[in-house]
PDB file of N, CA and C in Angstrom:
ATOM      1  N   UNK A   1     155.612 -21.154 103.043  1.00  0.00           N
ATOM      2  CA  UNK A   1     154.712 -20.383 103.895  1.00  0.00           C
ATOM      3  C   UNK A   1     154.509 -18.974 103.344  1.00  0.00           C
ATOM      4  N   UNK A   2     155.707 -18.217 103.311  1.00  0.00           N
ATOM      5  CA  UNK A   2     155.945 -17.102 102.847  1.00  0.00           C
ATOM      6  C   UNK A   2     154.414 -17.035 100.997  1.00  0.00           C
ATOM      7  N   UNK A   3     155.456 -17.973 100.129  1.00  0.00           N
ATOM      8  CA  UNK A   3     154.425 -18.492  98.828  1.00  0.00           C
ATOM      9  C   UNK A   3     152.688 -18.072  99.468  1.00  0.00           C
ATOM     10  N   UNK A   4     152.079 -19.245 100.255  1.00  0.00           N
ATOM     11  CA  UNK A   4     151.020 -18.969 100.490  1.00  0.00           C
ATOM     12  C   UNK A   4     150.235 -17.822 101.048  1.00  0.00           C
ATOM     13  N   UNK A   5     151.002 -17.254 102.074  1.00  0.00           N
ATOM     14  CA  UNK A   5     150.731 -15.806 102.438  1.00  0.00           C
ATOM     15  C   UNK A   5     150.080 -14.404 101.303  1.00  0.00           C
ATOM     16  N   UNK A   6     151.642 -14.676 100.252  1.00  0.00           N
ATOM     17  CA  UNK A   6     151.108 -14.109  99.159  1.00  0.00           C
ATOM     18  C   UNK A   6     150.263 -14.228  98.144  1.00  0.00           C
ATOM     19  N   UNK A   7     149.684 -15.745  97.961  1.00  0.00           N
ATOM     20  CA  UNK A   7     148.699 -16.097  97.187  1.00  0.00           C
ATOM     21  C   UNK A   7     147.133 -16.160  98.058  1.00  0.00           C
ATOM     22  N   UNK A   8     146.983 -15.526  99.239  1.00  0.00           N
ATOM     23  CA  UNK A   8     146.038 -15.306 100.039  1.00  0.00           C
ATOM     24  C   UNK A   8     145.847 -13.888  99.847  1.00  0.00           C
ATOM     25  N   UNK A   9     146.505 -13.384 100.050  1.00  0.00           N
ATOM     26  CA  UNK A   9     146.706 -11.526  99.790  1.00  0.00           C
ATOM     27  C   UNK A   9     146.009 -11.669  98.216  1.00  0.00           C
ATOM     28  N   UNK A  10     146.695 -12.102  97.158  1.00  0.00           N
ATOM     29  CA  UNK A  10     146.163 -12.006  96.087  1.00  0.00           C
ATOM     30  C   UNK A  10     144.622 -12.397  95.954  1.00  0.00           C
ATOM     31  N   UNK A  11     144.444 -13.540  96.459  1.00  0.00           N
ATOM     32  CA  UNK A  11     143.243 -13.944  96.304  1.00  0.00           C
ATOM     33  C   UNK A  11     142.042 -12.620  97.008  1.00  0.00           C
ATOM     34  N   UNK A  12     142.491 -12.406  98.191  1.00  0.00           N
ATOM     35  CA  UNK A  12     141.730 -11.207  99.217  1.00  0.00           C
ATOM     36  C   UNK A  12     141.568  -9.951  98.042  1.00  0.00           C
ATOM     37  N   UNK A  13     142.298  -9.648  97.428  1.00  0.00           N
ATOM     38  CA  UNK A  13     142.109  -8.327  96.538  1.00  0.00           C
ATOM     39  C   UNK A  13     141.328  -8.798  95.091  1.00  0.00           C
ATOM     40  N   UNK A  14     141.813  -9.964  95.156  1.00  0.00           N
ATOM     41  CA  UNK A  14     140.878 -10.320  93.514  1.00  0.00           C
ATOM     42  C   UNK A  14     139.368 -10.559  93.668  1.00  0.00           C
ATOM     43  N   UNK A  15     139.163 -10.927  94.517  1.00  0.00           N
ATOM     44  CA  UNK A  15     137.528 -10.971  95.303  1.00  0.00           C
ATOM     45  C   UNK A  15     136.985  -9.669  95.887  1.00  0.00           C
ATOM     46  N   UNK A  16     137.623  -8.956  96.585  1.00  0.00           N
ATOM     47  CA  UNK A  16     137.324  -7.930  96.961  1.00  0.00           C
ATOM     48  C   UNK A  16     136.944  -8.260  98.256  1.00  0.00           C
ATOM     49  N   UNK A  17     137.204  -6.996  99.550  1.00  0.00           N
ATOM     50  CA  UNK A  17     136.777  -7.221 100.754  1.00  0.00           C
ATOM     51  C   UNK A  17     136.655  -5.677 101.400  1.00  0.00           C
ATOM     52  N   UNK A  18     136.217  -5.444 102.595  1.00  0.00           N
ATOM     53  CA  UNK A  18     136.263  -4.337 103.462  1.00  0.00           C
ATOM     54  C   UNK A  18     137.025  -4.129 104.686  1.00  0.00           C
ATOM     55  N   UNK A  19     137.304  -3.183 104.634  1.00  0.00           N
ATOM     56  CA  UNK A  19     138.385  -2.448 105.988  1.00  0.00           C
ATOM     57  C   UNK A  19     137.679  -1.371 106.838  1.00  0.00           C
ATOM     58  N   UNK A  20     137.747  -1.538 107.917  1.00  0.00           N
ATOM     59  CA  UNK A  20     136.852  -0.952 108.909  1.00  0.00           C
ATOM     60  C   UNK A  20     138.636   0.221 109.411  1.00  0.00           C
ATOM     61  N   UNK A  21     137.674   1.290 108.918  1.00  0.00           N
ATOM     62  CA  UNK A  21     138.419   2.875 109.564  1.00  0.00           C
ATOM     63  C   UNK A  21     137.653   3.530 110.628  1.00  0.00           C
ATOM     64  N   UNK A  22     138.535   3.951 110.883  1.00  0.00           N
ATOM     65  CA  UNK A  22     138.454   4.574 112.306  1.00  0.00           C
ATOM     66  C   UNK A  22     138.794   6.604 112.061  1.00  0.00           C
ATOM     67  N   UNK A  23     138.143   7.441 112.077  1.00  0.00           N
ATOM     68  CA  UNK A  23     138.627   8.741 112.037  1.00  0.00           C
ATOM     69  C   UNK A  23     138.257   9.689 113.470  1.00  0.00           C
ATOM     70  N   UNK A  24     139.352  10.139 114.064  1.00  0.00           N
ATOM     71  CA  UNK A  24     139.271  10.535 115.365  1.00  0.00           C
ATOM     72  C   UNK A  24     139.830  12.270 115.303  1.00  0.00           C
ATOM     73  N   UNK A  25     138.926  12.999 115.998  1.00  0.00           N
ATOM     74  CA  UNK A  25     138.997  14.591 115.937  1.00  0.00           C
ATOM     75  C   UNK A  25     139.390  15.128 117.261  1.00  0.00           C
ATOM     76  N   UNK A  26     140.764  15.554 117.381  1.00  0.00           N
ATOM     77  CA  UNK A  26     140.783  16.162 119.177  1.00  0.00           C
ATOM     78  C   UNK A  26     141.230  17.733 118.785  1.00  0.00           C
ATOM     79  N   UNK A  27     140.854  17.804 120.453  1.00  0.00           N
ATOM     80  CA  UNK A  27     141.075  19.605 120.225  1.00  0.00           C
ATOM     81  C   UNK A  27     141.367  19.770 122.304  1.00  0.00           C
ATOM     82  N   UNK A  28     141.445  20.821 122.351  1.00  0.00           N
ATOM     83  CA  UNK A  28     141.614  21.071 123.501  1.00  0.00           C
ATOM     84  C   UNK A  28     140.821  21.862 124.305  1.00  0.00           C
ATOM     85  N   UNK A  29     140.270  20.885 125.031  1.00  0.00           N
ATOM     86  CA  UNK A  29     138.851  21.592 126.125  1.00  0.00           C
ATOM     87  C   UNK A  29     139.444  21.305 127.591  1.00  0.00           C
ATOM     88  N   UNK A  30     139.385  22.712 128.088  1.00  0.00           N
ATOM     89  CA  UNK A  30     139.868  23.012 129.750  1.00  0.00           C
ATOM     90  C   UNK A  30     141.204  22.785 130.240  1.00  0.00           C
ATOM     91  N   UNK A  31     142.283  23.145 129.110  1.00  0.00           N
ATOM     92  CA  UNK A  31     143.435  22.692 129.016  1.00  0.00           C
ATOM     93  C   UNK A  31     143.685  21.058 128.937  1.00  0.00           C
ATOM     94  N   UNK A  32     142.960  20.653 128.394  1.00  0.00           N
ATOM     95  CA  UNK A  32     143.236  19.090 128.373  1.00  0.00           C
ATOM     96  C   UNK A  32     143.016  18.838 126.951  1.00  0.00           C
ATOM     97  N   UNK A  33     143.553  18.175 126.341  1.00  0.00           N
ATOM     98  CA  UNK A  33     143.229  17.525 125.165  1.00  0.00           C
ATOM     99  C   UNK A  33     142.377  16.501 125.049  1.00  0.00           C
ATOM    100  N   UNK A  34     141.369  16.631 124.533  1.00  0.00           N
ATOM    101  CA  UNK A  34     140.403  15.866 124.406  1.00  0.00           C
ATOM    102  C   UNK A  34     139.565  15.591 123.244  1.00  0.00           C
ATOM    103  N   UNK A  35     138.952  13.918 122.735  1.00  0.00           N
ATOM    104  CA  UNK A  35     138.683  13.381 121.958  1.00  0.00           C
ATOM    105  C   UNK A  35     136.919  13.938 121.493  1.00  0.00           C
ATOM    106  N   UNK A  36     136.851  14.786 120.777  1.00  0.00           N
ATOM    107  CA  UNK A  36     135.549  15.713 120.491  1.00  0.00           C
ATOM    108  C   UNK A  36     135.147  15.015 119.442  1.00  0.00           C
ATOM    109  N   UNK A  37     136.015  14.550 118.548  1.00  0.00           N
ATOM    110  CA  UNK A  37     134.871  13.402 117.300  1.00  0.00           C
ATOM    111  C   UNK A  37     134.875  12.152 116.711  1.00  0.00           C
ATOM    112  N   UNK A  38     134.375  11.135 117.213  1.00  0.00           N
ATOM    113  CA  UNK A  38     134.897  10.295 116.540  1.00  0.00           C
ATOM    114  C   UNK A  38     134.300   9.239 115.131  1.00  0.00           C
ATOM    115  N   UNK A  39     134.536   8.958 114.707  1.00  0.00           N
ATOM    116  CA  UNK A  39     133.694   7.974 113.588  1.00  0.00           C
ATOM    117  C   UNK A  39     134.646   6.580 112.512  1.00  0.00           C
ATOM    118  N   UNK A  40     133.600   5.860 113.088  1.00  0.00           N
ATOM    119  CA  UNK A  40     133.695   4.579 112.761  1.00  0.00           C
ATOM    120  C   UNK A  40     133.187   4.376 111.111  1.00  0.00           C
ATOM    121  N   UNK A  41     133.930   3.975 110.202  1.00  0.00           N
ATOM    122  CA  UNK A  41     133.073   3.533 109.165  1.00  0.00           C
ATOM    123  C   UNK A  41     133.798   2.230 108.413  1.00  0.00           C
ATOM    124  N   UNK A  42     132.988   1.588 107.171  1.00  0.00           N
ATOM    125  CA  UNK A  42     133.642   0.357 106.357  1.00  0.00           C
ATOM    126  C   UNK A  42     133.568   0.720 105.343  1.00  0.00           C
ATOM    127  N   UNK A  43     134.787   0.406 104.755  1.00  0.00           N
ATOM    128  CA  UNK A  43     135.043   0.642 103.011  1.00  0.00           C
ATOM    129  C   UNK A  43     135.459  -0.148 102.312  1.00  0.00           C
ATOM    130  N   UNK A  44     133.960  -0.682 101.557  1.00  0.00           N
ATOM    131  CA  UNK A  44     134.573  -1.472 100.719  1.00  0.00           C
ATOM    132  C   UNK A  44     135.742  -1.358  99.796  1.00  0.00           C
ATOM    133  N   UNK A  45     136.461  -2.589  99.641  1.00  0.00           N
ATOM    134  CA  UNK A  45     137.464  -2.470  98.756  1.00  0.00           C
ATOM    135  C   UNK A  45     136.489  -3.780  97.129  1.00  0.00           C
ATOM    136  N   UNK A  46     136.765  -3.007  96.061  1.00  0.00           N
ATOM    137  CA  UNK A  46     135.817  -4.247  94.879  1.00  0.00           C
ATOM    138  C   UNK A  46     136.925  -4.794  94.592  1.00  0.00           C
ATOM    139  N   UNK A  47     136.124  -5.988  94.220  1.00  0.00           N
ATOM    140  CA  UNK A  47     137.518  -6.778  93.409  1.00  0.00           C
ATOM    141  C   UNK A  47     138.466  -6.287  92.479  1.00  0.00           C
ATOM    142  N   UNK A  48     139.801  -6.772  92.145  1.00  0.00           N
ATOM    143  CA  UNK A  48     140.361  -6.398  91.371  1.00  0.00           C
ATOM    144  C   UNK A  48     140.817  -7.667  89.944  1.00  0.00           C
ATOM    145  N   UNK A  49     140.213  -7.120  88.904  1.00  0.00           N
ATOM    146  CA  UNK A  49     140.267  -7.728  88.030  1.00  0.00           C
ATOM    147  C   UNK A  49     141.852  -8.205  87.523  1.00  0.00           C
ATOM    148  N   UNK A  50     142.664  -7.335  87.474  1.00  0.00           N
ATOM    149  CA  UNK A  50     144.228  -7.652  87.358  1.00  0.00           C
ATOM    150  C   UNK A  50     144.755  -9.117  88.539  1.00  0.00           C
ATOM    151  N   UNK A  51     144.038  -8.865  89.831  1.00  0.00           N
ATOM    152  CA  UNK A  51     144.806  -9.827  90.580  1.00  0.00           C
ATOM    153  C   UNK A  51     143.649 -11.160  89.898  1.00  0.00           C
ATOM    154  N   UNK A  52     142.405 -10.582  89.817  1.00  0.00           N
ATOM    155  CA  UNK A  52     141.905 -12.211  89.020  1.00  0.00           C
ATOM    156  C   UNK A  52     142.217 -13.261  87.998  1.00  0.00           C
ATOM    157  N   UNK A  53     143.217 -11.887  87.193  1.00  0.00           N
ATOM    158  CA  UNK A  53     143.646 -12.918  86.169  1.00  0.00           C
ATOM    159  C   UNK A  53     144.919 -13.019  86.307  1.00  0.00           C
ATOM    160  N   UNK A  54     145.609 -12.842  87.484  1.00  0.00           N
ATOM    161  CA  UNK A  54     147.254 -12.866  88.209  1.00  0.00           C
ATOM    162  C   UNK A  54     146.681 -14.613  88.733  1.00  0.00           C
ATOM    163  N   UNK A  55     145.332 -14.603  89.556  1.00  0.00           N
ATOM    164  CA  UNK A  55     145.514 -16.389  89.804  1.00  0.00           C
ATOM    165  C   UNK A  55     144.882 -17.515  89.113  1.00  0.00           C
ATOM    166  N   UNK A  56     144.390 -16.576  87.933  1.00  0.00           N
ATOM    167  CA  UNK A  56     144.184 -17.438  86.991  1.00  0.00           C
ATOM    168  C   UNK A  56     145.076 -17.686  85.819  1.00  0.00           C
ATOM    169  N   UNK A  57     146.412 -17.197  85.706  1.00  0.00           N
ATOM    170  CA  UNK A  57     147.123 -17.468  85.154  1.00  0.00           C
ATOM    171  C   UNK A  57     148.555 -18.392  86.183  1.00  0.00           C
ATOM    172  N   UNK A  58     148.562 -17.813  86.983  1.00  0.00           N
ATOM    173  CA  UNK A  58     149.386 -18.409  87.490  1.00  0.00           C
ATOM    174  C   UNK A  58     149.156 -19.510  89.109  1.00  0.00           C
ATOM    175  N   UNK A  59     148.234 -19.174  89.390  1.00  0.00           N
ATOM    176  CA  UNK A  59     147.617 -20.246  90.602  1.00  0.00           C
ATOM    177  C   UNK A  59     147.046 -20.723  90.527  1.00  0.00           C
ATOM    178  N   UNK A  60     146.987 -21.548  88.831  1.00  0.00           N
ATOM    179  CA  UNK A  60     146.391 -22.656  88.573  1.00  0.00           C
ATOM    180  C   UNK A  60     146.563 -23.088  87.370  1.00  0.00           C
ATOM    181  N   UNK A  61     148.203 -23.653  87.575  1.00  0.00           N
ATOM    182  CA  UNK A  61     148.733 -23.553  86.398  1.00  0.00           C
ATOM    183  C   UNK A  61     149.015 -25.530  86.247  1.00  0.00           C
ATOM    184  N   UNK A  62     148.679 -26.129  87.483  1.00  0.00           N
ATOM    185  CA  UNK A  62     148.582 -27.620  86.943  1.00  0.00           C
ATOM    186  C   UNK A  62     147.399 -28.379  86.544  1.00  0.00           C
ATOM    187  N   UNK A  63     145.978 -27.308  86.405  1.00  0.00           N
ATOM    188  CA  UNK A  63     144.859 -27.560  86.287  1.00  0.00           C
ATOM    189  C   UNK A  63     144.548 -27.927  84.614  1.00  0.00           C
ATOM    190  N   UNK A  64     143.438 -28.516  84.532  1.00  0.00           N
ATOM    191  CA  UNK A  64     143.616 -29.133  82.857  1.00  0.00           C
ATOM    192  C   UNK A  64     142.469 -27.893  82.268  1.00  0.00           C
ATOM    193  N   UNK A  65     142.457 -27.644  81.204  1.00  0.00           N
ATOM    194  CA  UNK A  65     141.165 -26.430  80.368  1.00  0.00           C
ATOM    195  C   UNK A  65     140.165 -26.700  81.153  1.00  0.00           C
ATOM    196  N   UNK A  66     139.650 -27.821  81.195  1.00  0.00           N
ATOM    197  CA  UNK A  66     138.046 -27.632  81.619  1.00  0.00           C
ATOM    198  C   UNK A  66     138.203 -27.343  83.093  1.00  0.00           C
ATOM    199  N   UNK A  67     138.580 -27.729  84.118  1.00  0.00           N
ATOM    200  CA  UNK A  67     139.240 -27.339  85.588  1.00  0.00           C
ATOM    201  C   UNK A  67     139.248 -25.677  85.352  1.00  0.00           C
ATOM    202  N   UNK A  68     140.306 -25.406  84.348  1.00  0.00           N
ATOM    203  CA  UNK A  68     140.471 -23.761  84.769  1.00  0.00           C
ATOM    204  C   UNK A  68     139.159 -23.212  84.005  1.00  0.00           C
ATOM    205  N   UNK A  69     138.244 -23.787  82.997  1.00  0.00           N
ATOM    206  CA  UNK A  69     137.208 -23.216  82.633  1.00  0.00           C
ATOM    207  C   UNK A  69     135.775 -22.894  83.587  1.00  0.00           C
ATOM    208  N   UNK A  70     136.178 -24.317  84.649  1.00  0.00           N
ATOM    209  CA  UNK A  70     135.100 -23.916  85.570  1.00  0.00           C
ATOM    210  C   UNK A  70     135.741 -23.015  86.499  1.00  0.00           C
ATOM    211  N   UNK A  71     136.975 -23.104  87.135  1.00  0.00           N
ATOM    212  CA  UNK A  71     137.481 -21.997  87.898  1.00  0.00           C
ATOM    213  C   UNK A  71     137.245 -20.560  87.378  1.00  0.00           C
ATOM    214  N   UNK A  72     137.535 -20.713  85.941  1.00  0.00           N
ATOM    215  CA  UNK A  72     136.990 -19.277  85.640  1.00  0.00           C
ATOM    216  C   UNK A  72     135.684 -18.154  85.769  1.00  0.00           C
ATOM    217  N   UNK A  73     135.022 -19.168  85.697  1.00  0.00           N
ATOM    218  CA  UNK A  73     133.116 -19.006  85.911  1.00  0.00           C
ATOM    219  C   UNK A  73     133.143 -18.972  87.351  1.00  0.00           C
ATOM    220  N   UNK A  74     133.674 -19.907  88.152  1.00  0.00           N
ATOM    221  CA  UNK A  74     133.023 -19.488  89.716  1.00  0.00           C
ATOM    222  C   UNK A  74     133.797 -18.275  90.318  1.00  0.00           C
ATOM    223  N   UNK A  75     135.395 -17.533  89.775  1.00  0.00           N
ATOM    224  CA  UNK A  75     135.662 -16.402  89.562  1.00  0.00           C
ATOM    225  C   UNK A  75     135.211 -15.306  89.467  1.00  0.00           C
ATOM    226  N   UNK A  76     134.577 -15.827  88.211  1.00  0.00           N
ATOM    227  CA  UNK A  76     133.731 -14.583  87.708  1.00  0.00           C
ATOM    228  C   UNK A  76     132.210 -14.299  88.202  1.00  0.00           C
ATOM    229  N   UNK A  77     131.572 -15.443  88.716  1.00  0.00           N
ATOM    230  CA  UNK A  77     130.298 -15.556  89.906  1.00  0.00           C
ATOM    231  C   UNK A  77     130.700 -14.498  90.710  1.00  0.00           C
ATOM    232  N   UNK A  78     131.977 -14.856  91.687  1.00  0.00           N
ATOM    233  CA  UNK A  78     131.927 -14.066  92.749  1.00  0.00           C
ATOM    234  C   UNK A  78     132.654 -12.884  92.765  1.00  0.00           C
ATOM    235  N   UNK A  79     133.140 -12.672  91.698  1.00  0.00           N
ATOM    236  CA  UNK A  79     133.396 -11.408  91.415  1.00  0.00           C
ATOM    237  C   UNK A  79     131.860  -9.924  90.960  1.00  0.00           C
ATOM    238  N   UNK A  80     131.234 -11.251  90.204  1.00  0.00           N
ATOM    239  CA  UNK A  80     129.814 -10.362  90.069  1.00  0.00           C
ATOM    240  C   UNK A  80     129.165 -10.359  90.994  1.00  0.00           C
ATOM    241  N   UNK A  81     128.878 -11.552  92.112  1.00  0.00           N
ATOM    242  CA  UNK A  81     128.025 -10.909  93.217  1.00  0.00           C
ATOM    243  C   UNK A  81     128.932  -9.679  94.225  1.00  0.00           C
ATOM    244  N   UNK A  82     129.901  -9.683  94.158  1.00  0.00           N
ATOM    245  CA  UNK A  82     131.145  -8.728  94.996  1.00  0.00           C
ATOM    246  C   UNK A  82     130.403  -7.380  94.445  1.00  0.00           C
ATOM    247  N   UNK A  83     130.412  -7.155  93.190  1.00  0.00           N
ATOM    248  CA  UNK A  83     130.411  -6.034  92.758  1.00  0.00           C
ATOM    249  C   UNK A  83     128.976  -5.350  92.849  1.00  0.00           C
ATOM    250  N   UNK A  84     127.601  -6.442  92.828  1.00  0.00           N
ATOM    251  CA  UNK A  84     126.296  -6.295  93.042  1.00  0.00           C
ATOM    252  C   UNK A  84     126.162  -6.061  94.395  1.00  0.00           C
ATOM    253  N   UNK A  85     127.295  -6.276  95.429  1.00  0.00           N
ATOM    254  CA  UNK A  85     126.855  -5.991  96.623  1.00  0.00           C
ATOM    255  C   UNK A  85     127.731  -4.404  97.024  1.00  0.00           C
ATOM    256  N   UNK A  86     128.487  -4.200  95.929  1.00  0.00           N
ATOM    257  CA  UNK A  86     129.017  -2.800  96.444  1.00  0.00           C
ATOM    258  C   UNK A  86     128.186  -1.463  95.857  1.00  0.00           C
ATOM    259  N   UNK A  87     127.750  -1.901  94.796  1.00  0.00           N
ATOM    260  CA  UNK A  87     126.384  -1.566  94.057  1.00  0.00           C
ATOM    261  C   UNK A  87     125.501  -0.893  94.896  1.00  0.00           C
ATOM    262  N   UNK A  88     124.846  -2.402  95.530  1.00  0.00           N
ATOM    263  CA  UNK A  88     123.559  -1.980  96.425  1.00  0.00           C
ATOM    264  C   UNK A  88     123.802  -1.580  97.693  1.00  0.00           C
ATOM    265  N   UNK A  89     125.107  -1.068  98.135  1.00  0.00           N
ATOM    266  CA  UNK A  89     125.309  -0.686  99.302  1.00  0.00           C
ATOM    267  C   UNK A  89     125.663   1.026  98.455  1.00  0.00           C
ATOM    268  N   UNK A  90     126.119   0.996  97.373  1.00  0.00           N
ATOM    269  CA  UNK A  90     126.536   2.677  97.528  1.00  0.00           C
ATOM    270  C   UNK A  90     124.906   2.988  96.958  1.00  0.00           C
ATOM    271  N   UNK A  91     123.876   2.381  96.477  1.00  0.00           N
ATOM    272  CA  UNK A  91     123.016   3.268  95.849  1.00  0.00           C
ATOM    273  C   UNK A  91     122.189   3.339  97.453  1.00  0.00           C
ATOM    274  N   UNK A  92     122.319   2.508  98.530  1.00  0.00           N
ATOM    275  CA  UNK A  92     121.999   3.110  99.717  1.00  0.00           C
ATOM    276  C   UNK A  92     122.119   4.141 100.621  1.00  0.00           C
ATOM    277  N   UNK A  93     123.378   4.885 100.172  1.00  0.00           N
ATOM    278  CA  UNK A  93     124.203   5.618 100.984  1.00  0.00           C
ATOM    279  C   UNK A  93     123.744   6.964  99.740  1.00  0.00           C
ATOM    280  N   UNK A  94     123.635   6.880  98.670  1.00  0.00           N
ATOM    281  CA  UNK A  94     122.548   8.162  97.981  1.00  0.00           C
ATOM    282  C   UNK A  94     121.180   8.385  97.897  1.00  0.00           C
TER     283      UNK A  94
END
């Protein structure tokens, strides 16, 4: 169980994903402490190429060449659309 947990984590960072933050501003109005700013945002995280080739060396290690040759390509697919979509989201935000 433990095994799979960590080869999910790996997989989540080798693909890349987003984390929704939260940043909250208080101060004190009328002797009360109170919540004056708040903001919500998502940050992408891009894939990470090190954990891609962490499960392609090792989480798929009973697979035959051509198996890990296509694993490699649909890898590397969604690693390039990952990165085309963090792309076209930061050239939005300039």
């Amino acid at each position: 169980m433990q095994d799979e947990a960590i080869w999910k984590a790996i997989r989540k960072v080798a693909l890349g994903y987003s984390v929704a933050e939260v940043t909250e501003e208080y101060g004190v109005q009328d002797g009360e402490m109170k919540l004056l700013k708040r903001k919500e945002t998502t940050k992408d995280i891009p894939p990470d190429l090190k954990a891609a080739k962490l499960l392609m060396q090792d989480g798929y290690a009973d697979l035959s060449d051509e198996e890990l040759a296509e694993e490699r390509k649909k890898l590397l697919a969604l690693l390039e659309e990952s990165g085309e979509a963090v792309e076209k989201k930061e050239r939005k935000t300039i």
